[in-house]
C-alpha atoms as a PDB file:
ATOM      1  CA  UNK A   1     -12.762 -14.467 -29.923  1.00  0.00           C
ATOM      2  CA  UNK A   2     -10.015 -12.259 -30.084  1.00  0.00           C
ATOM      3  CA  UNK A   3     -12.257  -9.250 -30.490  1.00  0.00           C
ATOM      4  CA  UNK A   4     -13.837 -10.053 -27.679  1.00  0.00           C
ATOM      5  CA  UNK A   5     -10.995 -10.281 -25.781  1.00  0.00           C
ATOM      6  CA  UNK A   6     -10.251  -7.019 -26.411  1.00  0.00           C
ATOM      7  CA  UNK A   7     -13.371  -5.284 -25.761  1.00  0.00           C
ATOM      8  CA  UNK A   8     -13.388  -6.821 -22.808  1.00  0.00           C
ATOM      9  CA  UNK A   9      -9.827  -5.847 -21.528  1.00  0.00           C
ATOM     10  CA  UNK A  10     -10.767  -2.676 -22.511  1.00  0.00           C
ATOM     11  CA  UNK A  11     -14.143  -2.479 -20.523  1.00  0.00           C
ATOM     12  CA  UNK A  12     -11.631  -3.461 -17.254  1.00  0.00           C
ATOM     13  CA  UNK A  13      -9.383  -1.015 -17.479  1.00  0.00           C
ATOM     14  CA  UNK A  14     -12.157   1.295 -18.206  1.00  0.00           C
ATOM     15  CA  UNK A  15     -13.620   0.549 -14.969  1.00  0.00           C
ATOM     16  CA  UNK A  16     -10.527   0.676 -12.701  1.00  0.00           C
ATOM     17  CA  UNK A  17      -9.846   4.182 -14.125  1.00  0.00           C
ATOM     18  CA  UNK A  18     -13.760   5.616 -13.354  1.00  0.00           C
ATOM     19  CA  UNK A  19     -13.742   3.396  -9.675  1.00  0.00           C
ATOM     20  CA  UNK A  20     -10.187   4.519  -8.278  1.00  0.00           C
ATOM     21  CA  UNK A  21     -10.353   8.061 -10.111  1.00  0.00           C
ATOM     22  CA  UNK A  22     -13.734   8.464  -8.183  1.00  0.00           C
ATOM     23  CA  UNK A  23     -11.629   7.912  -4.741  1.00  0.00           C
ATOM     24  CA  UNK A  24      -9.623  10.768  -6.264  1.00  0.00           C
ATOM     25  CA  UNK A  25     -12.147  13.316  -7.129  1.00  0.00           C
ATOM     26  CA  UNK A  26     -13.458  12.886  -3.486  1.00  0.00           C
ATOM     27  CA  UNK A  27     -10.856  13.256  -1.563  1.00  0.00           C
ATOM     28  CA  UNK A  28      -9.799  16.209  -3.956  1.00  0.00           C
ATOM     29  CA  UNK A  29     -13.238  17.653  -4.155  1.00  0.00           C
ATOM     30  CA  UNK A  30     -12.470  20.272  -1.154  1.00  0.00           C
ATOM     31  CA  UNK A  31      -9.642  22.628  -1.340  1.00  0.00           C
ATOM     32  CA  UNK A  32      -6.300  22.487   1.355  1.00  0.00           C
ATOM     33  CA  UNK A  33      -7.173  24.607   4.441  1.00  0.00           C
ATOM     34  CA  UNK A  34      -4.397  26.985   5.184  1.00  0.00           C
ATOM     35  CA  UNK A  35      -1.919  25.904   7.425  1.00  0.00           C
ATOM     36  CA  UNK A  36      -2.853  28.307  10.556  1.00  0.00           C
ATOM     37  CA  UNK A  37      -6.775  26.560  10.760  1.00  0.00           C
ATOM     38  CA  UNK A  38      -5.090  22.531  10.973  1.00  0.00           C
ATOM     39  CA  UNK A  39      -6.602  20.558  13.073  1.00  0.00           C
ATOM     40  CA  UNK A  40      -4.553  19.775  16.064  1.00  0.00           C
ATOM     41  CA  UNK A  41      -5.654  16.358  18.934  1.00  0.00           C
ATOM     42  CA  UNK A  42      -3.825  16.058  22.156  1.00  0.00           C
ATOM     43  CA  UNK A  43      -3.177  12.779  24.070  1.00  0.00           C
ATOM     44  CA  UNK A  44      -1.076   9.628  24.838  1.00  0.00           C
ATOM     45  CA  UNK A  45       0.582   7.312  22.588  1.00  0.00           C
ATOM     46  CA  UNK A  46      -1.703   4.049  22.750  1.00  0.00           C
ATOM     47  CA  UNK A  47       0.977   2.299  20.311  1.00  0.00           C
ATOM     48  CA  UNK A  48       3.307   3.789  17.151  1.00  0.00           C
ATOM     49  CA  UNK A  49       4.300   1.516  13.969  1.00  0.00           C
ATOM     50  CA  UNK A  50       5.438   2.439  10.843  1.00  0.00           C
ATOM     51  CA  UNK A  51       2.996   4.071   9.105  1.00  0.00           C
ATOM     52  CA  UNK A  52       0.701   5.261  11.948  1.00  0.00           C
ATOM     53  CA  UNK A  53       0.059   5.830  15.714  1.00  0.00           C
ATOM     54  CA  UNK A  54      -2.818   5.358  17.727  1.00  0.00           C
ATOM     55  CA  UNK A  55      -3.733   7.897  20.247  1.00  0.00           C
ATOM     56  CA  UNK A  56      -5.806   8.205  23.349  1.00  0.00           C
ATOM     57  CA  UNK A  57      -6.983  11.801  23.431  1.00  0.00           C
ATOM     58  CA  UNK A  58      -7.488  13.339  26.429  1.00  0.00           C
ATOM     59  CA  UNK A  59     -11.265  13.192  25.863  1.00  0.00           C
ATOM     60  CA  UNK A  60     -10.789   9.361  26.058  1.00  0.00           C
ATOM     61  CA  UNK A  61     -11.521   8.421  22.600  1.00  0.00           C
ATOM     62  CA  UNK A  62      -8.821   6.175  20.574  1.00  0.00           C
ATOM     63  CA  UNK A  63      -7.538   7.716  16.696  1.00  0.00           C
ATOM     64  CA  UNK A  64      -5.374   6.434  14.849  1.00  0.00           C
ATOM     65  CA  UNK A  65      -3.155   8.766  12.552  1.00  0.00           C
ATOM     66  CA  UNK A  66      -1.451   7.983   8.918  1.00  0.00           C
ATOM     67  CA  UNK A  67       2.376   8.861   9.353  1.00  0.00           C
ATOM     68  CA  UNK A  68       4.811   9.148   6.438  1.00  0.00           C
ATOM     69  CA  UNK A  69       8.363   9.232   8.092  1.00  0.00           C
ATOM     70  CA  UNK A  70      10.121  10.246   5.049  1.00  0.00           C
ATOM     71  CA  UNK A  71       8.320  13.451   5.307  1.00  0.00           C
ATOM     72  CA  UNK A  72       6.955  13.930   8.624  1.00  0.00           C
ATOM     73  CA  UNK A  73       9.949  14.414  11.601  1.00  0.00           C
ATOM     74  CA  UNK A  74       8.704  11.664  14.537  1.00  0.00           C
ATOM     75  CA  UNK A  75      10.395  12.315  18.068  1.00  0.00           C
ATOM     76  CA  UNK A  76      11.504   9.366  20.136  1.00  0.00           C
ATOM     77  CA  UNK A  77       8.497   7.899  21.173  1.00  0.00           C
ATOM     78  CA  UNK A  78       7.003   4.745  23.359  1.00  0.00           C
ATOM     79  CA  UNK A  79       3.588   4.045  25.150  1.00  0.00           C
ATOM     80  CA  UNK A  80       2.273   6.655  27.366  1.00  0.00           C
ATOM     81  CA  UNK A  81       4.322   9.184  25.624  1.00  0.00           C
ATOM     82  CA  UNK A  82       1.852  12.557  25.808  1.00  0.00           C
ATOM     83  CA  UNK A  83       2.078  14.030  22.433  1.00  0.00           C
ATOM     84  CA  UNK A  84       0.435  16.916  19.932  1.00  0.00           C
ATOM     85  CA  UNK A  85      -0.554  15.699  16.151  1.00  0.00           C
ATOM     86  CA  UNK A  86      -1.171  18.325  13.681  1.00  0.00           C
ATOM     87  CA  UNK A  87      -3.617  17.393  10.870  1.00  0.00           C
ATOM     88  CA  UNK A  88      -5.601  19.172   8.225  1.00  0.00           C
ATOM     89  CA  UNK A  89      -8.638  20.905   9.145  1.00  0.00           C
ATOM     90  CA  UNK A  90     -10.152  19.427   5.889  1.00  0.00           C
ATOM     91  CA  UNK A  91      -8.925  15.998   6.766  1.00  0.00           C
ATOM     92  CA  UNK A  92     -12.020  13.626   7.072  1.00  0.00           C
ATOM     93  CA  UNK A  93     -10.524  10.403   6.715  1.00  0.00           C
ATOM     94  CA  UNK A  94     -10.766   7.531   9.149  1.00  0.00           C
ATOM     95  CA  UNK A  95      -7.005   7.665   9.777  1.00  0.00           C
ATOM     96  CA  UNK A  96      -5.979  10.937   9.010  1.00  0.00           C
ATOM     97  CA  UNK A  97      -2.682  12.203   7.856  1.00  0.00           C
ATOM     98  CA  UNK A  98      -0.226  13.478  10.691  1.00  0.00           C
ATOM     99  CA  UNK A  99       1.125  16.396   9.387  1.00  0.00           C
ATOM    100  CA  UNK A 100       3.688  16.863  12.588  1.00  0.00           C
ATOM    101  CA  UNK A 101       4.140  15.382  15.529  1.00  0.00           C
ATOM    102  CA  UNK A 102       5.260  17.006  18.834  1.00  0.00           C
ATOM    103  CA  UNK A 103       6.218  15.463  22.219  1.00  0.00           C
ATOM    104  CA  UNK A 104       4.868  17.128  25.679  1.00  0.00           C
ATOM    105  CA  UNK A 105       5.648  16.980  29.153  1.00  0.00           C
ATOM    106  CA  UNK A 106       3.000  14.748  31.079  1.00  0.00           C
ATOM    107  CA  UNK A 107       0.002  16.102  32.253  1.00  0.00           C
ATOM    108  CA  UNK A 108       0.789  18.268  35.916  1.00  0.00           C
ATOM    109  CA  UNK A 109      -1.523  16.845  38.733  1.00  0.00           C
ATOM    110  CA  UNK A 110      -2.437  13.773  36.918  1.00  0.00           C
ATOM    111  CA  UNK A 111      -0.828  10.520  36.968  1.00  0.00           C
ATOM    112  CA  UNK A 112       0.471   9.401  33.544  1.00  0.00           C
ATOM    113  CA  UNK A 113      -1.831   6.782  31.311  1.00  0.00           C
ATOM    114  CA  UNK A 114      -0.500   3.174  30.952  1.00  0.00           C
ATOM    115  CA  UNK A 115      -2.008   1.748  27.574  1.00  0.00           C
ATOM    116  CA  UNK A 116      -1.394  -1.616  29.035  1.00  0.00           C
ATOM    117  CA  UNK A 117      -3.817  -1.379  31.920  1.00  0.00           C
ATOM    118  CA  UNK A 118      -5.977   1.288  30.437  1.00  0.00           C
ATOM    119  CA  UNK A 119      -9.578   0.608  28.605  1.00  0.00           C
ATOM    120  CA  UNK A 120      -8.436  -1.962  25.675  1.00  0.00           C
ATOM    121  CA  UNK A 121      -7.982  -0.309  22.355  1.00  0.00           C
ATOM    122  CA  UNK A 122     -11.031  -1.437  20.227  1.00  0.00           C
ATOM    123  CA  UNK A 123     -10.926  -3.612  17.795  1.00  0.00           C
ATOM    124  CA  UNK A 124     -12.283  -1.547  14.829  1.00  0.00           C
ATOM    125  CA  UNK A 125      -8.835   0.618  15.846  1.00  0.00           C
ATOM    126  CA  UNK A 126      -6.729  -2.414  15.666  1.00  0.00           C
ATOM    127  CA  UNK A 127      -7.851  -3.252  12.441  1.00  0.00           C
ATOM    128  CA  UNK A 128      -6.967   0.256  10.866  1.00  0.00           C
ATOM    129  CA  UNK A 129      -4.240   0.256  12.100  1.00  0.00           C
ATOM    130  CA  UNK A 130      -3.109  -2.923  10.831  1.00  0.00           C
ATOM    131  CA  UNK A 131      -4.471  -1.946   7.377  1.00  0.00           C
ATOM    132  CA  UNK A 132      -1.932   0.886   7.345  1.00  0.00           C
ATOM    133  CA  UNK A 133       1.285  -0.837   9.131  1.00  0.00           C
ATOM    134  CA  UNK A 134       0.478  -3.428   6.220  1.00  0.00           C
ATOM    135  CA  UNK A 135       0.665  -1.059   3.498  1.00  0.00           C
ATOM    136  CA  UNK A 136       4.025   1.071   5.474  1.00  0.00           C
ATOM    137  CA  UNK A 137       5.909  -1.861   5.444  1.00  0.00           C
ATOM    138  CA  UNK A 138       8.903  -2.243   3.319  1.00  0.00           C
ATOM    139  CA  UNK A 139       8.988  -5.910   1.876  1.00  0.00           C
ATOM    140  CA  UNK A 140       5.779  -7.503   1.379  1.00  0.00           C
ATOM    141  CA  UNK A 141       4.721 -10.884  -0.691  1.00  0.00           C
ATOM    142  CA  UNK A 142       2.018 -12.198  -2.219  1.00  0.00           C
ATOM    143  CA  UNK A 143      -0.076 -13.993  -5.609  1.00  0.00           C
ATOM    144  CA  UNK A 144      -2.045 -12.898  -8.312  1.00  0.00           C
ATOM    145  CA  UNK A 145      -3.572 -14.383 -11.243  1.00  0.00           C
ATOM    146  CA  UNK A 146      -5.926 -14.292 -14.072  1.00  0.00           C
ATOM    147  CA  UNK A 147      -6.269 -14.513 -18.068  1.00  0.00           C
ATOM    148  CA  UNK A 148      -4.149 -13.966 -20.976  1.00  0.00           C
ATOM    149  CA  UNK A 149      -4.522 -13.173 -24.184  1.00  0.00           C
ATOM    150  CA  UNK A 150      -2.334 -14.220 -27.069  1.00  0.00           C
ATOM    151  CA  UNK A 151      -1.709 -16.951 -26.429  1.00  0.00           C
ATOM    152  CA  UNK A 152      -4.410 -17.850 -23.679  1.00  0.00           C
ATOM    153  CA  UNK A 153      -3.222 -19.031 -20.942  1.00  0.00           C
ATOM    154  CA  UNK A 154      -4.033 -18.777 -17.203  1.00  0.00           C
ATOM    155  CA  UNK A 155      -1.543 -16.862 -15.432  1.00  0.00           C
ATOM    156  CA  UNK A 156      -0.438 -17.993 -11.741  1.00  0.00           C
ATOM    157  CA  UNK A 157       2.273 -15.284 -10.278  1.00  0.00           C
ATOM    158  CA  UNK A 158       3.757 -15.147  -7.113  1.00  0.00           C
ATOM    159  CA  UNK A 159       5.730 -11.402  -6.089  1.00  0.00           C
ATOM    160  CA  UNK A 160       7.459  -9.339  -3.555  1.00  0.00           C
ATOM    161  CA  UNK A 161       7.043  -5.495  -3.257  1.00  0.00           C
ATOM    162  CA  UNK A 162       9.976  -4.125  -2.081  1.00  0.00           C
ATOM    163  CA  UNK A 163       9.918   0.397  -1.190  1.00  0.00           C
ATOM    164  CA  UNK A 164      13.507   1.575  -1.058  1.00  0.00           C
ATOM    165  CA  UNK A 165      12.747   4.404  -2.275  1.00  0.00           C
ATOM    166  CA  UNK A 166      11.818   7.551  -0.454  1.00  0.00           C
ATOM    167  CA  UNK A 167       8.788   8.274  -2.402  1.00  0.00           C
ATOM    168  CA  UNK A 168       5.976   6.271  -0.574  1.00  0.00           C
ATOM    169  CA  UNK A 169       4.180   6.445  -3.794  1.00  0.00           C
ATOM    170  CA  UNK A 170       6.809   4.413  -5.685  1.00  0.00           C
ATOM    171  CA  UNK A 171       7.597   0.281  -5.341  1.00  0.00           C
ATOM    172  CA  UNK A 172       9.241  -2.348  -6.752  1.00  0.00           C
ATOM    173  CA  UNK A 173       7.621  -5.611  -7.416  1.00  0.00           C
ATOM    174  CA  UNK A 174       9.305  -8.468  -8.931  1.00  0.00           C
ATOM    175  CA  UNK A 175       7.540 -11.626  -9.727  1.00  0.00           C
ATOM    176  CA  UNK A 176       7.858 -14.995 -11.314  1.00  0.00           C
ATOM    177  CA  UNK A 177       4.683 -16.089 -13.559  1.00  0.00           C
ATOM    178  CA  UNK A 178       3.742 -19.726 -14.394  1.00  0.00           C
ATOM    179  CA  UNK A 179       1.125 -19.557 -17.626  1.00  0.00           C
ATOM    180  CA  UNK A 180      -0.294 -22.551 -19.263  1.00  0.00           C
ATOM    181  CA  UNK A 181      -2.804 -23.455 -22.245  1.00  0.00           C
ATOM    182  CA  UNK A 182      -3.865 -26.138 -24.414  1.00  0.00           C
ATOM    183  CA  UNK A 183      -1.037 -25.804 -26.381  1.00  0.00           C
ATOM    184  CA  UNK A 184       1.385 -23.043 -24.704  1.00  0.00           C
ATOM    185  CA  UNK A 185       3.255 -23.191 -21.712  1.00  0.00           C
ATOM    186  CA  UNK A 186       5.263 -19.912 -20.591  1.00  0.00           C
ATOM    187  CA  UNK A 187       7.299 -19.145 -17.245  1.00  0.00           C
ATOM    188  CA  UNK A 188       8.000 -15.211 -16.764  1.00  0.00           C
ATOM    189  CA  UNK A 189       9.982 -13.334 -14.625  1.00  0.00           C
ATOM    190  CA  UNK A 190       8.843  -9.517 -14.091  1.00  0.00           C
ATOM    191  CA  UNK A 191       9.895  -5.996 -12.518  1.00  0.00           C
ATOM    192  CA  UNK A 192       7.255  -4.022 -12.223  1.00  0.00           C
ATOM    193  CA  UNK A 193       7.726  -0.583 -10.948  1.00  0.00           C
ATOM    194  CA  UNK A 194       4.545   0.673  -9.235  1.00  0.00           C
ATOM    195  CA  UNK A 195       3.329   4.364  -9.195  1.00  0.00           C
ATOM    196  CA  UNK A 196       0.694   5.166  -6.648  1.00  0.00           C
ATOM    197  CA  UNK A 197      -1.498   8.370  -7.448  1.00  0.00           C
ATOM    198  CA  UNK A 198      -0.648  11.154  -5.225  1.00  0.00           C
ATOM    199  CA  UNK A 199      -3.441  12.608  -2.669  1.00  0.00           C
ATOM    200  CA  UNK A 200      -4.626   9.104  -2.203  1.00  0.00           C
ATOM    201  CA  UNK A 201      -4.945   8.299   1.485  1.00  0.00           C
ATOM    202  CA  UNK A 202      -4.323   5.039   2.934  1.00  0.00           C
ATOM    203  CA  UNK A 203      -7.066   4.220   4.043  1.00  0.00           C
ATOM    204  CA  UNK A 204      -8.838   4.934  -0.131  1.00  0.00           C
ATOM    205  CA  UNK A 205     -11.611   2.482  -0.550  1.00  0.00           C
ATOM    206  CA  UNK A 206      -9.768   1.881  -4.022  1.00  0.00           C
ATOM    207  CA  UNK A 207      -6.392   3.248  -4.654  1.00  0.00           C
ATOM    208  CA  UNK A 208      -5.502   3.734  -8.306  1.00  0.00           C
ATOM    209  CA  UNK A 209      -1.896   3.123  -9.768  1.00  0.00           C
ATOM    210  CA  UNK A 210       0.186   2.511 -12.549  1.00  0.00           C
ATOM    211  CA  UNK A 211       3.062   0.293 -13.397  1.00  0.00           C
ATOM    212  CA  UNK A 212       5.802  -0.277 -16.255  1.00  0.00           C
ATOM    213  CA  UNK A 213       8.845  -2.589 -16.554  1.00  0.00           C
ATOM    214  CA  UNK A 214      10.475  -5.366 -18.421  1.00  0.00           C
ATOM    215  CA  UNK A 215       9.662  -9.133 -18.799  1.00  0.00           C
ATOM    216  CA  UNK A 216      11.384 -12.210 -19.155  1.00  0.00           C
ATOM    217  CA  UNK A 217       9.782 -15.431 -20.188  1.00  0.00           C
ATOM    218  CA  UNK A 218      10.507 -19.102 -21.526  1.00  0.00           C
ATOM    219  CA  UNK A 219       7.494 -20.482 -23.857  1.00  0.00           C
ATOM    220  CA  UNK A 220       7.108 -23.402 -25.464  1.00  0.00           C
ATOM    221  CA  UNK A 221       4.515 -24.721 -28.049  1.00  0.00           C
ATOM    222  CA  UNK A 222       3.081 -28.296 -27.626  1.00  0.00           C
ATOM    223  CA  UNK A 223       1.817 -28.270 -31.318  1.00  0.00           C
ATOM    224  CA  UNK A 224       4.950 -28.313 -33.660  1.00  0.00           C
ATOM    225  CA  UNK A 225       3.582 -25.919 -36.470  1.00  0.00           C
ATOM    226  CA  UNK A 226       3.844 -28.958 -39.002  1.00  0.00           C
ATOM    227  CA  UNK A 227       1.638 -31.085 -37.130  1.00  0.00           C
ATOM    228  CA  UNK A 228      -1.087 -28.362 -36.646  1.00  0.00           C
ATOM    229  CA  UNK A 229      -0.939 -27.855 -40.518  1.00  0.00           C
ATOM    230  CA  UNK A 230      -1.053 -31.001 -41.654  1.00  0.00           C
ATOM    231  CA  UNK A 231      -1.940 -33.309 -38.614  1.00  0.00           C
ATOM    232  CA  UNK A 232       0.845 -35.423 -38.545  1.00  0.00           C
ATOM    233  CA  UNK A 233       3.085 -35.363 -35.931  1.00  0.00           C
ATOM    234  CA  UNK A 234       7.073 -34.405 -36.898  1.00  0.00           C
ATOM    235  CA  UNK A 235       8.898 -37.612 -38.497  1.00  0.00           C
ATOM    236  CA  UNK A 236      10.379 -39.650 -35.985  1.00  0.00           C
ATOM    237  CA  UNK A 237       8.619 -38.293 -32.747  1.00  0.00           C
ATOM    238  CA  UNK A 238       6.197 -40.484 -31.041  1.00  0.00           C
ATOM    239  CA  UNK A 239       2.967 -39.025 -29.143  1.00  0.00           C
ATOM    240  CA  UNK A 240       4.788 -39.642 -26.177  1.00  0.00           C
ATOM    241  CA  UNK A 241       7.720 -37.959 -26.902  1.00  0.00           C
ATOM    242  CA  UNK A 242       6.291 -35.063 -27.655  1.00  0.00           C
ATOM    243  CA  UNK A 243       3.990 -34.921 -24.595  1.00  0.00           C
ATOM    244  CA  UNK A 244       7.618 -34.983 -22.363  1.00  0.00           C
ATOM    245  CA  UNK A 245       8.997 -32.445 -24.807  1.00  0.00           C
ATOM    246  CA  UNK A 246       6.661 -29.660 -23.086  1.00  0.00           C
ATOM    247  CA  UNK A 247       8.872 -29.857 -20.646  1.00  0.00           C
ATOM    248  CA  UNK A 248      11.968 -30.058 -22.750  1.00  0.00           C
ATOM    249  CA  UNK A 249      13.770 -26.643 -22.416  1.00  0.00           C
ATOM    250  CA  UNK A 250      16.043 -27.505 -24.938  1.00  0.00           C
ATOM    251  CA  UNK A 251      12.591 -26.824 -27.068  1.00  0.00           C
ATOM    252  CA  UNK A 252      11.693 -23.250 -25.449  1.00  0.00           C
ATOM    253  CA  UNK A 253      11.941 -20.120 -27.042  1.00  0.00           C
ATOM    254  CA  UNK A 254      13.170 -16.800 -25.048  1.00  0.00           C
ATOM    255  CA  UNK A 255      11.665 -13.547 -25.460  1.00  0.00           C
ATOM    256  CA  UNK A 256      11.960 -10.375 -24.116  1.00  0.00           C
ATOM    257  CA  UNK A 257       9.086  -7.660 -23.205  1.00  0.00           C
ATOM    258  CA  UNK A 258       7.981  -4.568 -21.583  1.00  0.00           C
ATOM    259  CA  UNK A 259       4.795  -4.490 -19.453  1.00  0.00           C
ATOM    260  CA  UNK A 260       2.388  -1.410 -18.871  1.00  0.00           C
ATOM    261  CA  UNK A 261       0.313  -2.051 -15.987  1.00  0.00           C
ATOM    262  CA  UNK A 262      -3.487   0.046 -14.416  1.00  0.00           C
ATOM    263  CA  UNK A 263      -4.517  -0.922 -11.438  1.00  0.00           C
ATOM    264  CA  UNK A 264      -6.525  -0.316  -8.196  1.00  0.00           C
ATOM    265  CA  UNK A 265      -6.077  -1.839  -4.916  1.00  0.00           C
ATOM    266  CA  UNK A 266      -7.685  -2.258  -1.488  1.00  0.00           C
ATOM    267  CA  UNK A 267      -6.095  -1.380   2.189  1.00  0.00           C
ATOM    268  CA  UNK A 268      -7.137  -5.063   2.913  1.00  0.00           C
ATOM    269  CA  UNK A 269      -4.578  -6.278   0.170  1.00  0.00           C
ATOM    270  CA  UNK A 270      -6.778  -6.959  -2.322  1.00  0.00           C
ATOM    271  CA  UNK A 271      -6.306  -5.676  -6.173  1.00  0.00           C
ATOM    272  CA  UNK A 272      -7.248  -5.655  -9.514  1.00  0.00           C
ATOM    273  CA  UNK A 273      -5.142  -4.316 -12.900  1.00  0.00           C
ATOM    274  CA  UNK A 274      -4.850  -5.131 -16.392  1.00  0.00           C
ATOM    275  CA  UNK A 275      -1.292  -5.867 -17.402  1.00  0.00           C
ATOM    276  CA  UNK A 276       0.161  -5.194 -21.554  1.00  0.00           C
ATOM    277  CA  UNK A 277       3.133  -6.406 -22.884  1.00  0.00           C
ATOM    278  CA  UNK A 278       5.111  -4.757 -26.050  1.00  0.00           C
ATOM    279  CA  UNK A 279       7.605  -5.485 -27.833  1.00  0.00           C
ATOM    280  CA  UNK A 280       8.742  -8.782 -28.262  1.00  0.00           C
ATOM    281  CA  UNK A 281       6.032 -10.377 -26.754  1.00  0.00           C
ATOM    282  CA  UNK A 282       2.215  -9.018 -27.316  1.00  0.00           C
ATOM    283  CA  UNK A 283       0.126 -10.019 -24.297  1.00  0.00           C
ATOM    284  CA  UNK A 284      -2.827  -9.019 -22.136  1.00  0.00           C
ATOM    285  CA  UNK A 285      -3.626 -10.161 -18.590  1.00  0.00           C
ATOM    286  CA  UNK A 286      -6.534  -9.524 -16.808  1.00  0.00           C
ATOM    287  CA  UNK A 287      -5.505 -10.409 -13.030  1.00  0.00           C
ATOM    288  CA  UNK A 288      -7.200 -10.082  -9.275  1.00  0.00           C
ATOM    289  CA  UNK A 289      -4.734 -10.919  -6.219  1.00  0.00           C
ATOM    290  CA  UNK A 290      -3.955 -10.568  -2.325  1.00  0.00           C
ATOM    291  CA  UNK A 291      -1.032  -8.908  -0.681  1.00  0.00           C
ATOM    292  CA  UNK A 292      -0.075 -10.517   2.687  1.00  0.00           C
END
C-alpha cells in the first residue's frame, strides 16, 4: 500500500514538472528581440488595475496589457487617458507584458474617447483582465485539499497568500490544515513560501512553482498502541471514553516539520502540487484547490 503510495506521488509530481515546464519551454522557445524592434500600440485607457490595463487602440480594437508596477514606472492615469505601451516584438501572449508606459496629449482635431459611453468592452476582455487583477492582488484566500500519506488522512486546508515582497514571483501563504483517518486525527498550521518560475506570463495555461517552509501540527491516535497489540482497550477506559478522548488535547502529541512543495496553477485559480514534510514529521499530500 505504501509502495503504491509512493509511486504514485511520484508519477504526480512527475507530471506537474513535464505540464508546467512545457508552458516554459514555449514561451522560452524564441529568443528576446532587441530592445529598438519592441512592439509599441497607441490608444486610450479603457480601465487600469493592478496588474494590467485595457486599451482601446486607435484602430478600435480593445488589449489588455500585463503590468508589473514594481518594475515598470506607471504615470498618473484614469479613463480616457491617451497613452503609448511598449511591449516585446516577440510577445505573443493574450495579455502581453507592458514593458513601459507613456502618457500623450489627446488626439488634435478629435474629440477625446469616453470608455463609459463608448462601444462596451467585450466580455472575453473583461475576463482577462480579471484573471490578471486576481493574480496582482496582494492578499488573497482560499482551500485546498487532498490525500496523505503516513498516516492517511484526508487533508482539508484553508490559506491566505499574502505578496509583500517586491519580487512578484515570491508569496507567502499561511494555512491551517484539518486531517483525519480511521485512527489519526491531526490539525496543522503552515507557512509556505511560494516561488513562481521566472518568464512565466500571467496569463500561462499552467504556471509551475515551488514552495518550502515549516509546519506545525497537533495529532492524536484513537488506537492506544496497547489496545492495537493486544485488543484490549487500556485498564480503566471505557469505549466511550476513549471515543471523547480524540478530542482530548490533553492526549495530543506536538510535532514540528518542514514542507517542500511542486506545484502548477491556473490564471482561473485553480492548482495542483504535491506537498513533503521532513523532519519531525514524514508526510506526503497530494492536493487540488481554488484561489478566490
Amino acid at each position: 500500500m505504501l509502495n503504491g503510495f509512493h509511486r504514485y506521488s511520484i508519477a504526480f509530481a512527475a507530471v506537474v514538472v513535464i505540464v508546467s515546464w512545457s508552458d516554459v519551454a514555449a514561451q522560452q522557445s524564441s529568443p528576446s528581440a532587441p530592445q529598438s524592434e519592441d512592439r509599441q500600440t497607441v490608444g486610450t485607457v479603457n480601465s487600469i488595475g493592478r496588474g494590467s490595463i485595457v486599451l482601446r487602440t486607435d484602430e478600435g480594437q480593445f488589449t489588455v496589457f500585463a503590468v508589473n508596477r514594481g518594475l515598470v514606472g506607471i504615470p498618473t492615469l484614469s479613463p480616457g487617458d491617451r497613452v503609448r505601451v511598449t511591449t516585446a516584438r516577440n510577445d505573443e501572449e493574450e495579455a502581453p507584458t507592458a514593458l513601459a508606459i507613456a502618457k500623450l496629449p489627446p488626439r488634435e482635431g478629435l474629440a477625446p474617447q469616453n470608455p463609459q459611453t463608448d462601444d462596451p468592452i467585450p466580455s472575453s476582455v473583461r475576463q482577462l483582465s480579471s484573471q490578471i487583477e486576481k493574480q496582482a492582488r496582494k492578499y488573497r484566500a482560499g482551500v485546498f485539499g487532498g490525500a496523505a500519506l503516513d498516516p492517511e488522512l484526508i487533508s482539508i486546508n484553508a490559506f491566505t497568500t499574502l505578496a509583500p515582497f517586491r519580487s512578484p514571483r515570491l508569496a507567502v501563504r499561511p494555512n491551517v490544515e484539518f486531517a483525519f483517518g480511521e485512527v489519526t486525527t491531526l490539525l496543522g498550521l503552515h507557512f509556505d513560501v511560494l516561488y513562481s518560475l521566472p518568464g512565466m506570463r500571467a496569463t500561462a495555461r499552467w504556471a509551475p512553482y515551488f514552495g518550502a517552509g515549516p509546519g506545525f501540527f497537533f495529532s492524536h491516535r484513537s488506537v492506544d498502541e496497547e489496545e492495537f497489540l493486544t485488543g484490549d482497550l487500556p485498564a480503566g477506559t471505557t469505549p466511550t471514553e476513549e471515543e471523547e478522548s480524540r478530542f482530548d488535547f490533553s492526549q495530543w502529541d506536538w510535532d514540528n516539520g518542514f514542507n517542500f512543495i511542486v506545484g502548477a496553477r491556473n490564471p482561473n485559480g485553480t492548482f495542483f502540487e504535491l506537498k513533503g514534510t521532513a523532519y519531525g514529521v514524514s508526510s506526503i499530500r497530494m492536493l487540488a484547490g481554488f484561489e478566490f
